[in-house]
PDB file of N, CA and C in Angstrom:
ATOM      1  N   UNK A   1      -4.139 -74.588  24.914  1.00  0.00           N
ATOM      2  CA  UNK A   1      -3.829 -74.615  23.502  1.00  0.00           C
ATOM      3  C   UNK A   1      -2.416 -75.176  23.337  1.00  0.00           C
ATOM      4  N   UNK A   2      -1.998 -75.801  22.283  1.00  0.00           N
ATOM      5  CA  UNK A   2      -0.959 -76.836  21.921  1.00  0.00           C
ATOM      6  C   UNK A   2      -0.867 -76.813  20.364  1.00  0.00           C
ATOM      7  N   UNK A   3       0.530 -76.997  20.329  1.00  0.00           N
ATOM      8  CA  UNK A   3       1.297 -77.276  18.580  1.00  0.00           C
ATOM      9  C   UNK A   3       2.511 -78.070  18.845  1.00  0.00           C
ATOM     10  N   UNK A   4       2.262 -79.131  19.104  1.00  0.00           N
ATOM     11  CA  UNK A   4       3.306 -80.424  19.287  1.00  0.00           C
ATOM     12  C   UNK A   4       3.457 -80.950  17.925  1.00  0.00           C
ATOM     13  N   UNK A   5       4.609 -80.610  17.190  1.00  0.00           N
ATOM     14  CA  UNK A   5       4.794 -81.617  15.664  1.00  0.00           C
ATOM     15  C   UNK A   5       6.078 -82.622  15.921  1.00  0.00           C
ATOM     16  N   UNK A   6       6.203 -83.069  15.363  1.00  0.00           N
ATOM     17  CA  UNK A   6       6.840 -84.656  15.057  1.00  0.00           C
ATOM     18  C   UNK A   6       7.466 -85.061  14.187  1.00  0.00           C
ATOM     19  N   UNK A   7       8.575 -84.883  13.932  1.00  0.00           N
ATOM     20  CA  UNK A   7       9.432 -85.271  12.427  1.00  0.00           C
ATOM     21  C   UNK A   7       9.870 -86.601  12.584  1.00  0.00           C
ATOM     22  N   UNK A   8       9.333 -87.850  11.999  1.00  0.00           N
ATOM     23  CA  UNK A   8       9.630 -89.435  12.332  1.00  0.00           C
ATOM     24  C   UNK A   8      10.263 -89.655  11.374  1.00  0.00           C
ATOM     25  N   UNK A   9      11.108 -90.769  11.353  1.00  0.00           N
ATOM     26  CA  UNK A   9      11.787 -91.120  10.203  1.00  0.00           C
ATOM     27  C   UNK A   9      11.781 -92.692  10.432  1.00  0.00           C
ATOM     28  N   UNK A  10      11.512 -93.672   9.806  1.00  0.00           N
ATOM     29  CA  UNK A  10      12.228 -95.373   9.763  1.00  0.00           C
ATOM     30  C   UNK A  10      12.246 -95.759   9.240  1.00  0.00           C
ATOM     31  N   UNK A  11      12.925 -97.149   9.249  1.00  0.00           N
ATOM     32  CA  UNK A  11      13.547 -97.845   7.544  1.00  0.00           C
ATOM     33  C   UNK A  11      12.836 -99.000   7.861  1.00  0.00           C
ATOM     34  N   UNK A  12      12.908 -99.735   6.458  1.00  0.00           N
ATOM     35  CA  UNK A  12      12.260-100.822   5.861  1.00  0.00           C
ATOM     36  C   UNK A  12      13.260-101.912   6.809  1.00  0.00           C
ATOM     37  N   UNK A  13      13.443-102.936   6.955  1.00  0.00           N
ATOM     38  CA  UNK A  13      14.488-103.613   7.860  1.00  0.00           C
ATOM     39  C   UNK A  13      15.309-104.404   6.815  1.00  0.00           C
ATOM     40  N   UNK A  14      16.592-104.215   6.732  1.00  0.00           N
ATOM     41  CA  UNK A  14      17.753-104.474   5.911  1.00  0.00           C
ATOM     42  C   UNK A  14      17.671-103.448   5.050  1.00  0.00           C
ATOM     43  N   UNK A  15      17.108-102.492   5.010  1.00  0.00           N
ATOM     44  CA  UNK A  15      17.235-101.336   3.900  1.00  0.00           C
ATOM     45  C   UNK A  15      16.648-101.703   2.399  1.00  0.00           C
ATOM     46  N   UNK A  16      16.137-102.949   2.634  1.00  0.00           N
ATOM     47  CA  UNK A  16      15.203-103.452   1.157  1.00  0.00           C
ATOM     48  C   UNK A  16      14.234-102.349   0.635  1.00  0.00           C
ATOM     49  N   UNK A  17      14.548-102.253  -0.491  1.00  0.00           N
ATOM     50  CA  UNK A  17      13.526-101.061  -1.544  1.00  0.00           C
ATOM     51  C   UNK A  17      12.526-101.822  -1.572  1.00  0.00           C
ATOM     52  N   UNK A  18      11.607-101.781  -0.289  1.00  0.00           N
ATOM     53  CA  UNK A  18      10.137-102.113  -1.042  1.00  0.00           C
ATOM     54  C   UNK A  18       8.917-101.545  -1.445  1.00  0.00           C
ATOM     55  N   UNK A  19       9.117 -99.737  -1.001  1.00  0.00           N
ATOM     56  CA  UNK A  19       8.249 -99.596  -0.571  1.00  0.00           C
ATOM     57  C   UNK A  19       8.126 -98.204  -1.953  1.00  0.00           C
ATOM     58  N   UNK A  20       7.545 -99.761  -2.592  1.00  0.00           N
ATOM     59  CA  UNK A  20       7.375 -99.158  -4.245  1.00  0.00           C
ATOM     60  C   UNK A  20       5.840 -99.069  -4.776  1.00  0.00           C
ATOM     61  N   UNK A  21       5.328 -98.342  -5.810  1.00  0.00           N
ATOM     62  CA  UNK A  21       3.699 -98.718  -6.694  1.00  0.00           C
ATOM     63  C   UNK A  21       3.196 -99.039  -5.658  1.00  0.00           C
ATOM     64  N   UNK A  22       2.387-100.181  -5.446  1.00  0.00           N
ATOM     65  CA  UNK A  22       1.515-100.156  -4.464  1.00  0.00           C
ATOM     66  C   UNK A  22       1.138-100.522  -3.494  1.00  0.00           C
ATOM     67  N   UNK A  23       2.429-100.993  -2.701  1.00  0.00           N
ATOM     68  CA  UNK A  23       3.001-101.025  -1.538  1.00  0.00           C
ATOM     69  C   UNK A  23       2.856 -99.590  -0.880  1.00  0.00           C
ATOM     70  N   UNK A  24       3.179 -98.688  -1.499  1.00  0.00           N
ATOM     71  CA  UNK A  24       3.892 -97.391  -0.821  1.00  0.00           C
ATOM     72  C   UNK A  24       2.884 -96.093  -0.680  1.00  0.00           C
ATOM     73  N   UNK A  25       1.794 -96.709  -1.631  1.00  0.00           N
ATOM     74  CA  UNK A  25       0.473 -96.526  -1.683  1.00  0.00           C
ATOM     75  C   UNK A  25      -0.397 -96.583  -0.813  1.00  0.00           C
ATOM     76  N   UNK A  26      -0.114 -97.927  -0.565  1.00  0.00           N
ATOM     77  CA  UNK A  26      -1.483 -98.890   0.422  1.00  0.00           C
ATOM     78  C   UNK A  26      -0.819 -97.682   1.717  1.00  0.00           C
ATOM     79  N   UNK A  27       0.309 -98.307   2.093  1.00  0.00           N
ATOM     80  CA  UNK A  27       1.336 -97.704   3.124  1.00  0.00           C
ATOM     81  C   UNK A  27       0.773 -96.083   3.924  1.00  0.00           C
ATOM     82  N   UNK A  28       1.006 -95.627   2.492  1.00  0.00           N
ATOM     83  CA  UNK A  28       0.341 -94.070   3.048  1.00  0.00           C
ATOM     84  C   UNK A  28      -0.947 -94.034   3.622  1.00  0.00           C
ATOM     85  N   UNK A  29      -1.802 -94.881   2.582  1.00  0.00           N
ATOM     86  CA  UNK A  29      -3.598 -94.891   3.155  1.00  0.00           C
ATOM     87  C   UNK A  29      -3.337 -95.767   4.820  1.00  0.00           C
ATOM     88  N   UNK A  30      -2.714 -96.516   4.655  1.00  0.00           N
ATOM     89  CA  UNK A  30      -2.555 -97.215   6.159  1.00  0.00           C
ATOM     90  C   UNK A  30      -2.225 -96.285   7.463  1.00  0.00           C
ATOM     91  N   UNK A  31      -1.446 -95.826   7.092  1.00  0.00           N
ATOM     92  CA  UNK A  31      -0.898 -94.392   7.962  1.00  0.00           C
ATOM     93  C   UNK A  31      -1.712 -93.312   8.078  1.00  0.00           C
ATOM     94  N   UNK A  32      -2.679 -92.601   7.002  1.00  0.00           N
ATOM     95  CA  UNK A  32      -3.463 -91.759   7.363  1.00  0.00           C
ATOM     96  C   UNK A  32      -4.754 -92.444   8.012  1.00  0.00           C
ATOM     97  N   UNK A  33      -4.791 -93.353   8.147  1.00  0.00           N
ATOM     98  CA  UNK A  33      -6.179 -94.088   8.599  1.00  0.00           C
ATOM     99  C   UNK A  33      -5.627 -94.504  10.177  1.00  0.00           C
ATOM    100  N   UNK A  34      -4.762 -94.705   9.760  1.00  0.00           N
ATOM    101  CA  UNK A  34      -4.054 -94.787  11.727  1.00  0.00           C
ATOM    102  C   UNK A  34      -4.222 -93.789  13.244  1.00  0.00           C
ATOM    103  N   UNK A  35      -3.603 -92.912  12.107  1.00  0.00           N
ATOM    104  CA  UNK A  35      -3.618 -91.691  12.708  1.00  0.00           C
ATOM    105  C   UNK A  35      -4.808 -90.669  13.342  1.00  0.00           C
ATOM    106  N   UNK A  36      -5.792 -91.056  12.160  1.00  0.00           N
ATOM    107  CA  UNK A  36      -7.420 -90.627  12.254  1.00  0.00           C
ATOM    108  C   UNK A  36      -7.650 -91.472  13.315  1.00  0.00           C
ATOM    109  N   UNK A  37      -7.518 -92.582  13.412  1.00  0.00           N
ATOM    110  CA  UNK A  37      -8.249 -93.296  14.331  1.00  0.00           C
ATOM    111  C   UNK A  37      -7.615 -93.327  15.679  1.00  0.00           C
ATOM    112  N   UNK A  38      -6.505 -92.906  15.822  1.00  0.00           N
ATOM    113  CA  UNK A  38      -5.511 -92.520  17.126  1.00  0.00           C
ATOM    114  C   UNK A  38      -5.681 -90.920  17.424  1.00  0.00           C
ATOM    115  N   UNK A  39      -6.603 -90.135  16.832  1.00  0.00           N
ATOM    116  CA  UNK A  39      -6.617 -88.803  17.344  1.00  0.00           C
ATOM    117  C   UNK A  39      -5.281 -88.202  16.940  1.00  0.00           C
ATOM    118  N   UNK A  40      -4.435 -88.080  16.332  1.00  0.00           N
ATOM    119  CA  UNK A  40      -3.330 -87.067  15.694  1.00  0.00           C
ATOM    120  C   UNK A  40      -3.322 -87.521  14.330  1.00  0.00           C
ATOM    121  N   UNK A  41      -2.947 -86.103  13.423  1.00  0.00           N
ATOM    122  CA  UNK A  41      -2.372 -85.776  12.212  1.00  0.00           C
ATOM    123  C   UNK A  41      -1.543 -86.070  11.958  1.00  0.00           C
ATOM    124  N   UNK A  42      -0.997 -86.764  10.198  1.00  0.00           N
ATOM    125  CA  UNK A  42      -0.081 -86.543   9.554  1.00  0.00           C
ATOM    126  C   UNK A  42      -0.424 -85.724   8.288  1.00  0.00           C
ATOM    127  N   UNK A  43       0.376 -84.193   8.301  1.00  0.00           N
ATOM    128  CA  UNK A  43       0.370 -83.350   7.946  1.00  0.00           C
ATOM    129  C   UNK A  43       0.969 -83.590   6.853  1.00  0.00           C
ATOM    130  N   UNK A  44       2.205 -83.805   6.681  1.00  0.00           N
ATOM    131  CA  UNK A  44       2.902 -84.508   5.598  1.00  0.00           C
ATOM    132  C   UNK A  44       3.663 -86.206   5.417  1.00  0.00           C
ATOM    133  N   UNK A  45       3.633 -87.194   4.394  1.00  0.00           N
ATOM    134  CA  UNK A  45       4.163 -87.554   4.610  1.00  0.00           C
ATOM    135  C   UNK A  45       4.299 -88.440   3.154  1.00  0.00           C
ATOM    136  N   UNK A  46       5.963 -89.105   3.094  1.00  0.00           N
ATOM    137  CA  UNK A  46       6.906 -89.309   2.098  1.00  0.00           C
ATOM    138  C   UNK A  46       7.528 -90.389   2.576  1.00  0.00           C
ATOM    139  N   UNK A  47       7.801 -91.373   1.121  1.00  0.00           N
ATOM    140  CA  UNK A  47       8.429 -92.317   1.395  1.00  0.00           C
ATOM    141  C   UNK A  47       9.557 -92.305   0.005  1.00  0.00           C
ATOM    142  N   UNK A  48      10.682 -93.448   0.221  1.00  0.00           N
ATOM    143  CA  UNK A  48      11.668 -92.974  -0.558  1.00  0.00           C
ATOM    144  C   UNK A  48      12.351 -94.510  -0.820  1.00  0.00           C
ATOM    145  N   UNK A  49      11.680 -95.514  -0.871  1.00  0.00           N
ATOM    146  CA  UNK A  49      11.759 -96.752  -1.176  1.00  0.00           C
ATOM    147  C   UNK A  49      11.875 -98.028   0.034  1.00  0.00           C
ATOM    148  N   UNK A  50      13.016 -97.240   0.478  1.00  0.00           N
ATOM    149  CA  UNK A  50      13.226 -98.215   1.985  1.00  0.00           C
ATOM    150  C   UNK A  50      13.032 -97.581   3.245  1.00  0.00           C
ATOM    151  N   UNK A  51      12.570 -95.981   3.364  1.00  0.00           N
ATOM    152  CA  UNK A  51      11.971 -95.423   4.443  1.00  0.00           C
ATOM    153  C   UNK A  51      11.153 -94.845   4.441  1.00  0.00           C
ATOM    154  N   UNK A  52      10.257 -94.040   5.517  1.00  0.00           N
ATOM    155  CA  UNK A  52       9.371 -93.174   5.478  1.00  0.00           C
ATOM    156  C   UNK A  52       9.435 -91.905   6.426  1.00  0.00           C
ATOM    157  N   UNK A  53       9.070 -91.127   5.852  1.00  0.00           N
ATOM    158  CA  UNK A  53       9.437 -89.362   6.291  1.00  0.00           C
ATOM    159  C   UNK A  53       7.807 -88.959   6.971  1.00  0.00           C
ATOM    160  N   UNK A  54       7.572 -88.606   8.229  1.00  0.00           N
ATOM    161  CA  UNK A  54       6.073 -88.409   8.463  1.00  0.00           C
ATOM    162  C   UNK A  54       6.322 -86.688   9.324  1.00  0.00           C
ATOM    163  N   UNK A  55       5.807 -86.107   9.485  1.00  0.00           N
ATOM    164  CA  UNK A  55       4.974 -84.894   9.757  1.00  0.00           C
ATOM    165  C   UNK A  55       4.132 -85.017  10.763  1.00  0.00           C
ATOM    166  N   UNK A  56       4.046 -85.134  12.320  1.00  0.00           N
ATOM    167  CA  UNK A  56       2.625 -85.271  12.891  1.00  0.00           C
ATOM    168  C   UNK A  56       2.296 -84.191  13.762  1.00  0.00           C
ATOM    169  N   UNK A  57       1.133 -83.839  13.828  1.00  0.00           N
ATOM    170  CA  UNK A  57       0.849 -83.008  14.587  1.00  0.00           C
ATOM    171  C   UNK A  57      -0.260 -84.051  15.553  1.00  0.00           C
ATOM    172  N   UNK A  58       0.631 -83.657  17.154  1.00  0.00           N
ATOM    173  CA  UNK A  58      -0.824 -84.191  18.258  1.00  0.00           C
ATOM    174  C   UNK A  58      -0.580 -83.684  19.338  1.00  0.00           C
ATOM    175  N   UNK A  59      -0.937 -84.158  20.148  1.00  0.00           N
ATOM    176  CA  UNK A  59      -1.775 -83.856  21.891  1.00  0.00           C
ATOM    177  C   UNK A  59      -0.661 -84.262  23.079  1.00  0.00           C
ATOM    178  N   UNK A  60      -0.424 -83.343  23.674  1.00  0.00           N
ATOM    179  CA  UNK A  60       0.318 -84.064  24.791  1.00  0.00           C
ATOM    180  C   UNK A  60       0.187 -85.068  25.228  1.00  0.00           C
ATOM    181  N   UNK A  61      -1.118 -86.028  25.072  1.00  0.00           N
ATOM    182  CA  UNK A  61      -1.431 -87.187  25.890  1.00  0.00           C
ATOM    183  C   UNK A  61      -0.879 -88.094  25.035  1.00  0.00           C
ATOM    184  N   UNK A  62      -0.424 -88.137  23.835  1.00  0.00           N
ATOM    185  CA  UNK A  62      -0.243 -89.038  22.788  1.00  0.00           C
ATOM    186  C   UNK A  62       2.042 -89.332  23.518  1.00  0.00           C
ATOM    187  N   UNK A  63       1.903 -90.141  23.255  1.00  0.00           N
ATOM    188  CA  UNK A  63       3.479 -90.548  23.433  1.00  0.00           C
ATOM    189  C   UNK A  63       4.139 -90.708  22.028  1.00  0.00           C
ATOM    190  N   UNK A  64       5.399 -90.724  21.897  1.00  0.00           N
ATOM    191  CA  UNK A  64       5.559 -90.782  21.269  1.00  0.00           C
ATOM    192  C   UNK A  64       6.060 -92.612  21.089  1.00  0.00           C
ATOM    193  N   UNK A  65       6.857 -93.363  21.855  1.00  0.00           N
ATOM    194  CA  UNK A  65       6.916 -94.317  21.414  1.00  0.00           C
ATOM    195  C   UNK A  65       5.014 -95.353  21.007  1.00  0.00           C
ATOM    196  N   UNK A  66       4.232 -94.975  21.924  1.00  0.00           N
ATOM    197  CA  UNK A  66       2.968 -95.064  21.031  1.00  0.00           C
ATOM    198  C   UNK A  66       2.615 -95.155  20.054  1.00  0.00           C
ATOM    199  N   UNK A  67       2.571 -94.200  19.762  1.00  0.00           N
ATOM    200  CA  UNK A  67       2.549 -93.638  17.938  1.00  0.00           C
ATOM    201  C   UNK A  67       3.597 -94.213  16.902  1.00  0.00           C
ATOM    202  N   UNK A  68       4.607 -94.536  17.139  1.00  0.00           N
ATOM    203  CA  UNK A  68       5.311 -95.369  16.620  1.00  0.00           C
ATOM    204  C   UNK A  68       4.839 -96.679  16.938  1.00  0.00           C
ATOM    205  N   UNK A  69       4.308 -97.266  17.705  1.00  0.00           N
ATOM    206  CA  UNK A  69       3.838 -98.794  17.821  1.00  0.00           C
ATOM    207  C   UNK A  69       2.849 -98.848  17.280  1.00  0.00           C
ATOM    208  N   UNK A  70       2.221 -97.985  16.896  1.00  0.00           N
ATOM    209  CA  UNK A  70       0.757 -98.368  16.821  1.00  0.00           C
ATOM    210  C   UNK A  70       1.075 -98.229  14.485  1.00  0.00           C
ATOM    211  N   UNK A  71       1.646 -97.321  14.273  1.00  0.00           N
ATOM    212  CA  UNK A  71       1.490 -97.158  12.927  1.00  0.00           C
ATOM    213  C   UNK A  71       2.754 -97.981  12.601  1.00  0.00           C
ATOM    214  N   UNK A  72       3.855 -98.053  13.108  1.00  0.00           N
ATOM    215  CA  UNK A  72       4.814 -99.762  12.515  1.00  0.00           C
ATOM    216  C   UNK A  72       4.325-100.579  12.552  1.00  0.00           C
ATOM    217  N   UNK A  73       3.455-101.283  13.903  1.00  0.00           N
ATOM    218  CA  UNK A  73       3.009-102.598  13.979  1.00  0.00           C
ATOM    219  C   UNK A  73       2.206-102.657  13.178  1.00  0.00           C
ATOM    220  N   UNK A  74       0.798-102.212  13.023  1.00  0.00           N
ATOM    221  CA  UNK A  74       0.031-102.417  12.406  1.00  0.00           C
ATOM    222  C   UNK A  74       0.179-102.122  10.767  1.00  0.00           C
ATOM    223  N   UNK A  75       0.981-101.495  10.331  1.00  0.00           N
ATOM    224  CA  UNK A  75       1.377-100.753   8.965  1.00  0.00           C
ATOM    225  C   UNK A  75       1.687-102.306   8.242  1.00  0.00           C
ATOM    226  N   UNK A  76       3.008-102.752   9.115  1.00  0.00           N
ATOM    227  CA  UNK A  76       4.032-104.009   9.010  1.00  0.00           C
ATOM    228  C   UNK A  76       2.503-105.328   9.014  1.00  0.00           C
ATOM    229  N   UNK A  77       1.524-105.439   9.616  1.00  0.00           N
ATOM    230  CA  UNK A  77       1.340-106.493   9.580  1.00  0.00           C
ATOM    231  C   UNK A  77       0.062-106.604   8.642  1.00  0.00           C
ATOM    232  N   UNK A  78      -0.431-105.193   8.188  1.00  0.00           N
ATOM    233  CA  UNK A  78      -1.205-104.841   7.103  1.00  0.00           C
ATOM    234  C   UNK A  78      -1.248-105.622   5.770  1.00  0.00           C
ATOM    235  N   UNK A  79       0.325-104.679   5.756  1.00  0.00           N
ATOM    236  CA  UNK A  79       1.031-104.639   4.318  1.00  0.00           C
ATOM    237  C   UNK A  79       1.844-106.746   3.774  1.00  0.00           C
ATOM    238  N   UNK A  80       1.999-107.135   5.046  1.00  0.00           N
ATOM    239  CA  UNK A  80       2.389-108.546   4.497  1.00  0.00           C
ATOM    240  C   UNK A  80       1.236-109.166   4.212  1.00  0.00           C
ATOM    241  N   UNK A  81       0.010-108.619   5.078  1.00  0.00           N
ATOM    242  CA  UNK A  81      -1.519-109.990   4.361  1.00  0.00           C
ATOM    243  C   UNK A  81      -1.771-109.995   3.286  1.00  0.00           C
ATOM    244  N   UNK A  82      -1.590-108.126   2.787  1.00  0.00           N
ATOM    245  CA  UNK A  82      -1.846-107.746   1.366  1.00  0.00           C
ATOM    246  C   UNK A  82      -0.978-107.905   0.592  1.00  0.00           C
ATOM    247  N   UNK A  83       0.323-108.269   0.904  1.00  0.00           N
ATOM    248  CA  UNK A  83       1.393-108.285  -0.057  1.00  0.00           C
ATOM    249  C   UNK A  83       1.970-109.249   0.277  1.00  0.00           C
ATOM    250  N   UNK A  84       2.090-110.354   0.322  1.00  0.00           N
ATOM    251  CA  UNK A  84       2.572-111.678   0.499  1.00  0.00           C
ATOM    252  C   UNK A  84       3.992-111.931   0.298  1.00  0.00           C
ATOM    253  N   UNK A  85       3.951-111.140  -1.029  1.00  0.00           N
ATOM    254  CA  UNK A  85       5.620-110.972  -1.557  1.00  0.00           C
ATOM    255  C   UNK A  85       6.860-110.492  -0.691  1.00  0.00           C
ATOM    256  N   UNK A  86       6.183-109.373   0.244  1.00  0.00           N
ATOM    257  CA  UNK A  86       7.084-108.737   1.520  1.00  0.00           C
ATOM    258  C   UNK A  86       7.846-109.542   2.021  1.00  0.00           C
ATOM    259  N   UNK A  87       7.141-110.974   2.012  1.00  0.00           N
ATOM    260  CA  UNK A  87       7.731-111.595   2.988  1.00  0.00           C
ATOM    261  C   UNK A  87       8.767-113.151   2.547  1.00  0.00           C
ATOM    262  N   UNK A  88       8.818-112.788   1.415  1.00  0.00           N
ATOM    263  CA  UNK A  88       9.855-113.025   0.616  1.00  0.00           C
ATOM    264  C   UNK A  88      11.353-112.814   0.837  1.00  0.00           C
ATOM    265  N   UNK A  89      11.208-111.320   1.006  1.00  0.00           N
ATOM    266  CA  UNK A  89      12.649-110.667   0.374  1.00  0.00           C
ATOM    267  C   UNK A  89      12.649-110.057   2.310  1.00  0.00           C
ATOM    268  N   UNK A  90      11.850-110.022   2.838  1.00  0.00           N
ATOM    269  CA  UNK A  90      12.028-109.715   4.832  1.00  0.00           C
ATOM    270  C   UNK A  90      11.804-111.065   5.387  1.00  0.00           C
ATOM    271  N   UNK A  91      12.328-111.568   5.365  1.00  0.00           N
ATOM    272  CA  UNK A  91      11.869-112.832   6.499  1.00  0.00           C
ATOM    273  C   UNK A  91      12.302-112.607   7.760  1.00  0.00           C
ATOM    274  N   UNK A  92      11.937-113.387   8.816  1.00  0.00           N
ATOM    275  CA  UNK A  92      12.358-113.400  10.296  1.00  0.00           C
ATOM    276  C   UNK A  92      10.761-112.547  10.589  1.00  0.00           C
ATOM    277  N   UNK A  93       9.904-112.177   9.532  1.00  0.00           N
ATOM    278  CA  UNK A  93       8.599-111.945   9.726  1.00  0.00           C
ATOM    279  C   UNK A  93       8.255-110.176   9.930  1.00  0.00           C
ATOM    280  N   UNK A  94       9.477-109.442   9.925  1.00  0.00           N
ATOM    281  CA  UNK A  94       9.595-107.967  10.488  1.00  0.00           C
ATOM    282  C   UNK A  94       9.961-107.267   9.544  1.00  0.00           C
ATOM    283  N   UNK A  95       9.039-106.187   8.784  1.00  0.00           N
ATOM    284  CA  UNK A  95       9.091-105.576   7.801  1.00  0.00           C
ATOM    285  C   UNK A  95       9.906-104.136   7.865  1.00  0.00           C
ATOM    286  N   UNK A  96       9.721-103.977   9.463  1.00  0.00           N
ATOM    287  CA  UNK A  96      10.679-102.224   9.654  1.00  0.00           C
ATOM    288  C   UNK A  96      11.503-102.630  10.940  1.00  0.00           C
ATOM    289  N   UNK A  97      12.831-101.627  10.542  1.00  0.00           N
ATOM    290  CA  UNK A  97      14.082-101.962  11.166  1.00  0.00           C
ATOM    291  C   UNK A  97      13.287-101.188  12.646  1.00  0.00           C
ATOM    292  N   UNK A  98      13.884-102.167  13.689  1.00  0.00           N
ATOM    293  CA  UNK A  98      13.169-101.643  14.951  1.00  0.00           C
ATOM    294  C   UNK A  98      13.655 -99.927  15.485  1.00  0.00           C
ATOM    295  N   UNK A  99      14.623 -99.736  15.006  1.00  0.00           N
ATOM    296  CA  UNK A  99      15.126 -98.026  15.568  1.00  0.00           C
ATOM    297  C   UNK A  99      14.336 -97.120  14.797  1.00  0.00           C
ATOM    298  N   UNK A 100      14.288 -95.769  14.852  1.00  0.00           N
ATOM    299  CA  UNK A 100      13.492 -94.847  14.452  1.00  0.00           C
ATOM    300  C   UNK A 100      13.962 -93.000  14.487  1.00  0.00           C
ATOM    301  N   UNK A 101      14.151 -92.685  13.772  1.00  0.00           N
ATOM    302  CA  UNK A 101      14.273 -91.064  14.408  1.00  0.00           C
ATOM    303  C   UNK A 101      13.490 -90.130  14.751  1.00  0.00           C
ATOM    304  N   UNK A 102      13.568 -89.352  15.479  1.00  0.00           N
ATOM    305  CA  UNK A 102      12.086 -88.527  16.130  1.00  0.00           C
ATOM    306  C   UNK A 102      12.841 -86.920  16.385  1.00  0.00           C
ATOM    307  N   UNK A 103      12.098 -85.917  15.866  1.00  0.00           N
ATOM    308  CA  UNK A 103      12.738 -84.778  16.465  1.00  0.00           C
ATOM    309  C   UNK A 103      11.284 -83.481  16.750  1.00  0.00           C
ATOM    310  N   UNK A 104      11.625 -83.054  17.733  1.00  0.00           N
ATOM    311  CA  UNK A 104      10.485 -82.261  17.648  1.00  0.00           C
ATOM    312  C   UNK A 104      10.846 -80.869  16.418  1.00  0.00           C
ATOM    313  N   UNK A 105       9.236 -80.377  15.735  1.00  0.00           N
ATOM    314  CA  UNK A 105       9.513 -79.276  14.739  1.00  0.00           C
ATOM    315  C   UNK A 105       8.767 -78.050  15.876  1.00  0.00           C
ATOM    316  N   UNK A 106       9.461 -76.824  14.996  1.00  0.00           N
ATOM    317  CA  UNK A 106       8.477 -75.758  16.023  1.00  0.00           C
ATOM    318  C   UNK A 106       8.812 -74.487  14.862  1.00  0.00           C
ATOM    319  N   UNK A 107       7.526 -74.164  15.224  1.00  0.00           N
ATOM    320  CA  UNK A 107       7.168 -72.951  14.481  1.00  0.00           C
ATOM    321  C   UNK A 107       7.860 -71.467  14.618  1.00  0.00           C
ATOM    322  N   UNK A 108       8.810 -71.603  15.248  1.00  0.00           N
ATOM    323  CA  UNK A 108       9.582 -70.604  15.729  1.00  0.00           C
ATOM    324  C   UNK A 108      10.836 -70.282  15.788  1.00  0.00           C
ATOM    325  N   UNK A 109      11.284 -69.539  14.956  1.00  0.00           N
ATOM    326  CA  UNK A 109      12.929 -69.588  14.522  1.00  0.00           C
ATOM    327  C   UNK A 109      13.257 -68.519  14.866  1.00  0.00           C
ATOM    328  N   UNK A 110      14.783 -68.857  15.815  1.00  0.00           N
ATOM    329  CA  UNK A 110      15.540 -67.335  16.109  1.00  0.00           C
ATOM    330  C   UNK A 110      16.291 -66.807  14.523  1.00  0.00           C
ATOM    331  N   UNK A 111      16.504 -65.628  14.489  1.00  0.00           N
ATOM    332  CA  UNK A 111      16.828 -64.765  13.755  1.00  0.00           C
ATOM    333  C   UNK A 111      18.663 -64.560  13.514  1.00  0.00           C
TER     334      UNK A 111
END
């Protein structure tokens, strides 16, 4: 038995507000459909124009730089077919800044 959670954090690349109406939309459905299909949860998750805040719950076998490749890359190359405009205001073709924050959460707090 296992409770591995995941507090991710990353930015849009140059800090561009794009990730507005229905961009930020699509974004989320992109991410929960990722995740389903990679075997781990996002429990919660929030975006705030130029980043995104995720929640995951998964499996020891899952990595974590993984899981970050698999829902940036594909998120990033989603969101420019459908949104053409992205690639406007991001050029050099890369929609999220390559660094990331990661912290583990746990259900258990000293007193």
């Amino acid at each position: 038995m296992y409770s591995i959670q995941y507090h991710i954090v990353w930015c849009v690349k140059y800090c561009h507000k794009v990730l507005l109406g229905d961009v930020d939309t699509r974004l989320k459905e992109i991410l929960n459909q990722l995740a389903t299909d990679n075997d781990f949860t996002i429990s919660e998750i929030e975006s705030d124009c130029d980043h995104v805040h995720l929640m995951i719950d998964c499996s020891p076998q899952h990595s974590i730089p993984s899981i970050i490749k698999a829902l940036k890359g594909v998120s990033a190359r989603l969101l420019f077919k459908e949104f053409p405009q992205l690639k406007k205001k991001l050029w050099g073709g890369n929609l999220w800044n390559p660094s990331y924050f990661v912290a583990t959460v746990s259900e258990h707090t000293e007193a």
